[in-house]
PDB file of N, CA and C in Angstrom:
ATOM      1  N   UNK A   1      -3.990 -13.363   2.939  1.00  0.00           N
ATOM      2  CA  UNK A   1      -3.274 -12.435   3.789  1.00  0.00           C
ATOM      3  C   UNK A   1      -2.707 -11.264   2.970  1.00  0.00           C
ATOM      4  N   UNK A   2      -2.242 -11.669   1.763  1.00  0.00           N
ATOM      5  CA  UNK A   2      -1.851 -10.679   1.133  1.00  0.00           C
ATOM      6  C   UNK A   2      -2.533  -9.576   0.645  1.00  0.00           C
ATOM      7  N   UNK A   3      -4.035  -9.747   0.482  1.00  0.00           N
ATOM      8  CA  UNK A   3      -4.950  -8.810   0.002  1.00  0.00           C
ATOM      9  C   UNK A   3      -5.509  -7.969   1.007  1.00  0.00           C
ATOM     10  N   UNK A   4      -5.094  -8.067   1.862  1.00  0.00           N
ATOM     11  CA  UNK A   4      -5.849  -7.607   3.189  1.00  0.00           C
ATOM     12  C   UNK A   4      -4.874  -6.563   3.833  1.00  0.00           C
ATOM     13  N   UNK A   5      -2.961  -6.772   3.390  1.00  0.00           N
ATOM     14  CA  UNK A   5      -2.467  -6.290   3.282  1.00  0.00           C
ATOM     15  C   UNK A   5      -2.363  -4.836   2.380  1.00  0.00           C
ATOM     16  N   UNK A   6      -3.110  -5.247   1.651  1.00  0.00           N
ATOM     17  CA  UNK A   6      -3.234  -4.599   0.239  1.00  0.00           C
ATOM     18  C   UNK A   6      -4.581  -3.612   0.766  1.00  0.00           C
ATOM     19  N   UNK A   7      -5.595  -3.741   1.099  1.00  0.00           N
ATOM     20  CA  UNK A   7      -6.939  -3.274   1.878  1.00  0.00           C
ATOM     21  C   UNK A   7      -6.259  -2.099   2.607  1.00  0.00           C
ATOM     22  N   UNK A   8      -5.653  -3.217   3.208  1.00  0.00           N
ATOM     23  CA  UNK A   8      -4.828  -2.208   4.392  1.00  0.00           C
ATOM     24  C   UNK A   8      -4.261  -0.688   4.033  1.00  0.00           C
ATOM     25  N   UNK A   9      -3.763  -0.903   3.007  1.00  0.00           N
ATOM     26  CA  UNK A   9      -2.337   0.471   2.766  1.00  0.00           C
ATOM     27  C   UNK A   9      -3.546   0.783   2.127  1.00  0.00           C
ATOM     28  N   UNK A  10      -4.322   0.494   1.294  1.00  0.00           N
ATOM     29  CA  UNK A  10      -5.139   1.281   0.357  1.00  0.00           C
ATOM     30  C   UNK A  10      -6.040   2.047   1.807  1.00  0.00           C
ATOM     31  N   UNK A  11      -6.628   1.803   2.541  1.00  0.00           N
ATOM     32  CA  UNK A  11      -7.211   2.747   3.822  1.00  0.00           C
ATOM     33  C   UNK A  11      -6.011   3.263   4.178  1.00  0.00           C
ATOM     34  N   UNK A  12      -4.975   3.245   4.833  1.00  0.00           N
ATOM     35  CA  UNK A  12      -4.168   4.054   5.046  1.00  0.00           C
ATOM     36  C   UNK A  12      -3.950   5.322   4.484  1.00  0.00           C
ATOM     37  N   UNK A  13      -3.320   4.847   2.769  1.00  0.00           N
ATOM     38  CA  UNK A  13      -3.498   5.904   1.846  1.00  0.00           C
ATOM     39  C   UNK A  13      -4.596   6.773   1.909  1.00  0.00           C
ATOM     40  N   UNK A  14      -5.764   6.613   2.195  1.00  0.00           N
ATOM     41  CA  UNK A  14      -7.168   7.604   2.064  1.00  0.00           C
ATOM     42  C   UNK A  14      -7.500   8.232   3.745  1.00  0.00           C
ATOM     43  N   UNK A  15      -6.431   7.588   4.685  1.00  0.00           N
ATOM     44  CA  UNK A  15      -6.267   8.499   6.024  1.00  0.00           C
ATOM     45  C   UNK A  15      -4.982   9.507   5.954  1.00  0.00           C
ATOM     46  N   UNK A  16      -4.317   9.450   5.152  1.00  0.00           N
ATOM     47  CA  UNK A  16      -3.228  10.496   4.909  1.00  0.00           C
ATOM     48  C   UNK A  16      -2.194  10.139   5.400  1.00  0.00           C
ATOM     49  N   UNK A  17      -1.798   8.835   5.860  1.00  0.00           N
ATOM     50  CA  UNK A  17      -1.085   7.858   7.042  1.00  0.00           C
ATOM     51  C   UNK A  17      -0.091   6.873   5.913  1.00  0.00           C
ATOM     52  N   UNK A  18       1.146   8.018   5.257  1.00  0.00           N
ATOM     53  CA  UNK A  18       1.479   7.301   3.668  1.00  0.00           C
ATOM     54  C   UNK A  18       2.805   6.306   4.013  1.00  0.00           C
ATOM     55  N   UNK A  19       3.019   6.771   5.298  1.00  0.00           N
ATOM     56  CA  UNK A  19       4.466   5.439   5.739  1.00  0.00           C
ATOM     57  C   UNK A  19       3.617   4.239   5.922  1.00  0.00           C
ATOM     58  N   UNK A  20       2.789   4.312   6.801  1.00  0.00           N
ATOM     59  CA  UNK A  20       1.866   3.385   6.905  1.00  0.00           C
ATOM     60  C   UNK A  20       1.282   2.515   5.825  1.00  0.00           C
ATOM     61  N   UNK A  21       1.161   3.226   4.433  1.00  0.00           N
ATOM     62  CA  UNK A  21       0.655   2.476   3.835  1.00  0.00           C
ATOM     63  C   UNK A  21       1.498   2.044   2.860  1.00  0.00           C
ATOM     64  N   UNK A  22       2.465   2.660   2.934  1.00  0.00           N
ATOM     65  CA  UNK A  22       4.131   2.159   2.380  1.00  0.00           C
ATOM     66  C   UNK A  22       4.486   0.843   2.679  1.00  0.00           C
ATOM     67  N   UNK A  23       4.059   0.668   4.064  1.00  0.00           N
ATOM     68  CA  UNK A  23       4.700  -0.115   5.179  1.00  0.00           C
ATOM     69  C   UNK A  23       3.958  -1.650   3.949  1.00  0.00           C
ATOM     70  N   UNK A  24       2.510  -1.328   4.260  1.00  0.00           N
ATOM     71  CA  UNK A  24       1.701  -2.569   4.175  1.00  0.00           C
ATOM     72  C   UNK A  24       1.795  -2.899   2.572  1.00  0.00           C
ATOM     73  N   UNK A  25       1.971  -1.607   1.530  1.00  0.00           N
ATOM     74  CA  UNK A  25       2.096  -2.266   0.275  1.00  0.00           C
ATOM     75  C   UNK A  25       3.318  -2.759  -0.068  1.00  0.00           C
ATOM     76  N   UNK A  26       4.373  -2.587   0.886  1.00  0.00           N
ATOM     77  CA  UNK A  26       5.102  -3.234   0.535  1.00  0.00           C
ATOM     78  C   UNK A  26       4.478  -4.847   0.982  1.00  0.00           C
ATOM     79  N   UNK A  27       4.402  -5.447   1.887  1.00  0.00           N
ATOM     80  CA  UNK A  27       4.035  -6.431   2.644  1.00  0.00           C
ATOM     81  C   UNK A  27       3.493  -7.212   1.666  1.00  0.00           C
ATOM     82  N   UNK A  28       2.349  -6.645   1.144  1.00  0.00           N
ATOM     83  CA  UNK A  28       1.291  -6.818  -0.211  1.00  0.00           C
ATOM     84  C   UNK A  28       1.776  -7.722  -1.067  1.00  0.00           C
ATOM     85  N   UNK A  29       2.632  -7.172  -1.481  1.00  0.00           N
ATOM     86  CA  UNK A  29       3.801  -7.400  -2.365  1.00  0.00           C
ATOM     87  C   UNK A  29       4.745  -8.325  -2.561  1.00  0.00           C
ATOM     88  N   UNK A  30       5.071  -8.602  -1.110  1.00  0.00           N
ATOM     89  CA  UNK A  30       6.354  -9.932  -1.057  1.00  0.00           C
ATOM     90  C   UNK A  30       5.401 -10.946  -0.589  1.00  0.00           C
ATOM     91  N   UNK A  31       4.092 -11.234  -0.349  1.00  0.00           N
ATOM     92  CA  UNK A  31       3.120 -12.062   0.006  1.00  0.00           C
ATOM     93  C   UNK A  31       2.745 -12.593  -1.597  1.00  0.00           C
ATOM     94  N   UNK A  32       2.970 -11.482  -2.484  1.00  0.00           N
ATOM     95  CA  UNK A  32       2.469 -12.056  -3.835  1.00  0.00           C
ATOM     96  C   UNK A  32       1.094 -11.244  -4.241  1.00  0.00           C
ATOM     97  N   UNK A  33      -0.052  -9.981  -3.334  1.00  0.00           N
ATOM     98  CA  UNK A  33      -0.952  -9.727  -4.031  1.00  0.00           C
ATOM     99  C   UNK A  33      -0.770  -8.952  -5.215  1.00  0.00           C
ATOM    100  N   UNK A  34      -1.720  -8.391  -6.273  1.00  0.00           N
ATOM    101  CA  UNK A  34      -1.989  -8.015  -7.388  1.00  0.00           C
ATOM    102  C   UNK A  34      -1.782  -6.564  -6.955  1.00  0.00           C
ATOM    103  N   UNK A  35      -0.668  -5.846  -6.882  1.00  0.00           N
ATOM    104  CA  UNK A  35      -0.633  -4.450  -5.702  1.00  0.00           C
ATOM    105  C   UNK A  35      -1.043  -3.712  -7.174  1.00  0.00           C
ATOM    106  N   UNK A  36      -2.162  -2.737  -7.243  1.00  0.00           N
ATOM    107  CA  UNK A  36      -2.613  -1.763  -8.137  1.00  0.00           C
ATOM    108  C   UNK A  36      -1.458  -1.011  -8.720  1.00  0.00           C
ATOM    109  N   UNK A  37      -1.329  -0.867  -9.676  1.00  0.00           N
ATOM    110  CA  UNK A  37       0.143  -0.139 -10.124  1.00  0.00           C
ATOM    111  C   UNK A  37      -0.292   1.458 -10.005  1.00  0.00           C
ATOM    112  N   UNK A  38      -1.613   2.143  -9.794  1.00  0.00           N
ATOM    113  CA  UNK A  38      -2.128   3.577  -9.097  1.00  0.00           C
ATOM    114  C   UNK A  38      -1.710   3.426  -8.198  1.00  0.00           C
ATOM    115  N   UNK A  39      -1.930   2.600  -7.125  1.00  0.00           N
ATOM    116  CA  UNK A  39      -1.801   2.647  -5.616  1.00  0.00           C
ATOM    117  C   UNK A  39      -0.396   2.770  -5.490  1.00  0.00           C
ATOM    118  N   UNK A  40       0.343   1.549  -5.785  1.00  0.00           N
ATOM    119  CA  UNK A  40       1.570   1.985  -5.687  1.00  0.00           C
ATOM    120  C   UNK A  40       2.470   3.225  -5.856  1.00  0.00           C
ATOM    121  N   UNK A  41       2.047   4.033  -6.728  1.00  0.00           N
ATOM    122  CA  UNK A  41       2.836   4.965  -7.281  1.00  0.00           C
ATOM    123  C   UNK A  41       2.193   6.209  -6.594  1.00  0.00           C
ATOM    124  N   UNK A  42       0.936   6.001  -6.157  1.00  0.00           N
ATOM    125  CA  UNK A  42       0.385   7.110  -5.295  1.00  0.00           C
ATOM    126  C   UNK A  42       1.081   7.484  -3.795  1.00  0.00           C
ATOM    127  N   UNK A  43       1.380   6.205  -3.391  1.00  0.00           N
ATOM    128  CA  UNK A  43       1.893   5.778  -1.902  1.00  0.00           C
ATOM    129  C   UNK A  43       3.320   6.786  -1.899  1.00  0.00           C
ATOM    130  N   UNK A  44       3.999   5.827  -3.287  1.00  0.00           N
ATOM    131  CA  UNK A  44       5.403   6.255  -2.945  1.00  0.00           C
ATOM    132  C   UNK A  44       6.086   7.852  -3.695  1.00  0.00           C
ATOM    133  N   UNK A  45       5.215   8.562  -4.359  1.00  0.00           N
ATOM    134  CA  UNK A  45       4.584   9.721  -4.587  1.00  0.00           C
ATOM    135  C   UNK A  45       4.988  10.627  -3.097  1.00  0.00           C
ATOM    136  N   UNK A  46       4.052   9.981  -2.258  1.00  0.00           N
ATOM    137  CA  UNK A  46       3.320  10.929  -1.280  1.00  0.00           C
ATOM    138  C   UNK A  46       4.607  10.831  -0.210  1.00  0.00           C
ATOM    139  N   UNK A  47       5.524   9.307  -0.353  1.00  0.00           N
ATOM    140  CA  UNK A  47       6.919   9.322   0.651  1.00  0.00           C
ATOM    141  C   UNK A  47       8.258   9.362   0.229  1.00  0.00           C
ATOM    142  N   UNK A  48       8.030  10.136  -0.742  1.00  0.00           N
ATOM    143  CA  UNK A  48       9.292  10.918  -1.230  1.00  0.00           C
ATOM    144  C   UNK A  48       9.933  11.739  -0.485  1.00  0.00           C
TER     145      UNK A  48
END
């Protein structure tokens, strides 16, 4: 579940949809996946 979470925000991120994918890497995250340390910092970058 957690990686799929992770799937998730990463498509989000590449629809321009960055709360959205805020939303899910966080999710990612407290589930326990391997959240990309790019992705992350791209996400929360973009919801500053």
């Amino acid at each position: 579940m957690a990686d799929a979470h992770n799937g998730i925000a990463f498509v989000y991120y590449r629809l321009k949809q960055y709360e959205q994918a805020r939303k899910h890497i966080k999710i990612a995250s407290q589930l326990g996946a391997d959240v990309p340390k790019e992705l992350s910092e791209a996400i929360e970058e973009k919801t500053r």
